[in-house]
Protein backbone atom coordinates (compact mmCIF):
# COMPACT_ATOMS: atom_id res chain seq x y z
CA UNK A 1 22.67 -4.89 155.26
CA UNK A 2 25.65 -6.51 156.82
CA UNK A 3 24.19 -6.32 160.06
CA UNK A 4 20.82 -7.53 159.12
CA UNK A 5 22.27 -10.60 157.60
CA UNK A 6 24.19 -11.67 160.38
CA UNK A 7 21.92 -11.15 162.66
CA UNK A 8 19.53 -13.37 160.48
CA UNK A 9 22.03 -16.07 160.40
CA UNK A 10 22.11 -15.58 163.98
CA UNK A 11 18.62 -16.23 164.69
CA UNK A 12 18.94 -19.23 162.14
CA UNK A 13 21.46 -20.78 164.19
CA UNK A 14 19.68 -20.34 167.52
CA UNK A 15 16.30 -21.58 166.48
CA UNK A 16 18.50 -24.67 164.81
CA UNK A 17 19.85 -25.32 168.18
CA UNK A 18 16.81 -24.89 169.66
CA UNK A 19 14.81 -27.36 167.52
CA UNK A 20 18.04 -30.24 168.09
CA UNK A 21 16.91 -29.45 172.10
CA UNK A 22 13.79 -30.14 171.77
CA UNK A 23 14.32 -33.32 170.11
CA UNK A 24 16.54 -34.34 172.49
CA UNK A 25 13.82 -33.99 174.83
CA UNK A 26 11.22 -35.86 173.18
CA UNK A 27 13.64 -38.41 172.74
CA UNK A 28 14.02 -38.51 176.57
CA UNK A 29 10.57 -38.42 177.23
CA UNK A 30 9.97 -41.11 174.74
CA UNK A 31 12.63 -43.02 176.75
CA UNK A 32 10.90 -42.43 180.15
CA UNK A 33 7.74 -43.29 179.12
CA UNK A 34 8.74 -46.98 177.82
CA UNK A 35 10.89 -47.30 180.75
CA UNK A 36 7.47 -46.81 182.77
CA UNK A 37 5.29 -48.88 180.18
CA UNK A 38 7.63 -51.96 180.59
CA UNK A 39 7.64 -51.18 184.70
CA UNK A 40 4.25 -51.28 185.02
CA UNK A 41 3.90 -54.53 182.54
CA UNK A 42 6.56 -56.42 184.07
CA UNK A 43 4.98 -55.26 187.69
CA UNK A 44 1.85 -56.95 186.88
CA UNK A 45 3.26 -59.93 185.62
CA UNK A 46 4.48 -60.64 189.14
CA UNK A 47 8.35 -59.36 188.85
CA UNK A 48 10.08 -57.20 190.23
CA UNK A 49 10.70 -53.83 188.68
CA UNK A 50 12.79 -51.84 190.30
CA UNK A 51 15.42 -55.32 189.21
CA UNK A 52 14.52 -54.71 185.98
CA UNK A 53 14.89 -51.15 185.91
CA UNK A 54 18.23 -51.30 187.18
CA UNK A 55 18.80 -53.85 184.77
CA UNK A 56 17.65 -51.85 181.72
CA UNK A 57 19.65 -48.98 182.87
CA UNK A 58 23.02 -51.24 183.01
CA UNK A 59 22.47 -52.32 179.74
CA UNK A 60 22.21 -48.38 178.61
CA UNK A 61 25.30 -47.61 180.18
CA UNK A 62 27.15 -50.35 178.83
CA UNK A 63 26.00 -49.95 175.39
CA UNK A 64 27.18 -46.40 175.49
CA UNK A 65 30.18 -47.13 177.09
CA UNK A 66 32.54 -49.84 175.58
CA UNK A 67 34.96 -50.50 178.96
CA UNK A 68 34.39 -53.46 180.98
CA UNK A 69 34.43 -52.30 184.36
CA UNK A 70 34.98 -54.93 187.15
CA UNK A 71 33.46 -54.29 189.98
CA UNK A 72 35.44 -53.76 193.10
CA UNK A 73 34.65 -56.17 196.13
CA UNK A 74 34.37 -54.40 199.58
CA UNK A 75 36.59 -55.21 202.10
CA UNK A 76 35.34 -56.55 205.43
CA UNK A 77 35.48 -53.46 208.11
CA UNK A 78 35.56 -53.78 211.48
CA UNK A 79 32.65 -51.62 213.33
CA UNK A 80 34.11 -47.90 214.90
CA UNK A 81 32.92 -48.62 218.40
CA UNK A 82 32.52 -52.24 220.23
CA UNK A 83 29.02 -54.10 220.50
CA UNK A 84 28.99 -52.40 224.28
CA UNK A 85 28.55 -48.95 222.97
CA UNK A 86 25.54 -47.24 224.37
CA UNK A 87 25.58 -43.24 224.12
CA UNK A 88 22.24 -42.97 226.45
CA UNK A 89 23.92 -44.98 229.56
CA UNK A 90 27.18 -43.68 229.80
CA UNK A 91 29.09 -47.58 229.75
CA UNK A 92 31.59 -48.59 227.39
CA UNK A 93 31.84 -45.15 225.65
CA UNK A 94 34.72 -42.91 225.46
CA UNK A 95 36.64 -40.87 228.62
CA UNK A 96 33.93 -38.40 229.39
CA UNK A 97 30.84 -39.92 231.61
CA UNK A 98 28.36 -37.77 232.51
CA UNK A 99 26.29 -37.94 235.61
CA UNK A 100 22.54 -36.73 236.09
């Protein structure tokens, strides 16, 4: 009887978990689907969407995350090889030319 019981509390506890994971995903979904509703709206208004997507998503993030993160600013980098560079010709490469 002992074993019946727990594995009955078992199986409780699984299909509880289960049922939590499937809201989860219809919450999701649910989430998805306005995301697309308010693309498709804003795309026939004349806007653009993918801005407002990545909009809408920044606004997710920072209302489940509380730190304000400043963005970095990226340095200005100097290219790897000069303007001269051409890998077909041979010129202005490295050591190694190669002749046909």
């Amino acid at each position: 009887e002992a074993l019946a019981a727990a594995r009955l509390r078992m199986q409780e506890e699984l299909n509880a978990q289960a049922e939590r994971y499937k809201e989860k995903q219809r919450q999701l979904e649910e989430e998805k689907r306005r995301q697309k509703i308010a693309m498709w709206e804003s795309m026939q208004e004349g806007k653009s969407y993918k801005g407002n997507l990545k909009l809408n998503q920044q606004e997710a993030e920072s209302g489940a995350s509380t730190s304000s993160a400043v963005p970095k600013s990226k340095p200005n980098k100097k290219p790897l090889r000069g303007g001269g560079y051409n890998p077909l010709s041979g010129e202005g490469g490295g050591t190694c030319s190669w002749r046909p």
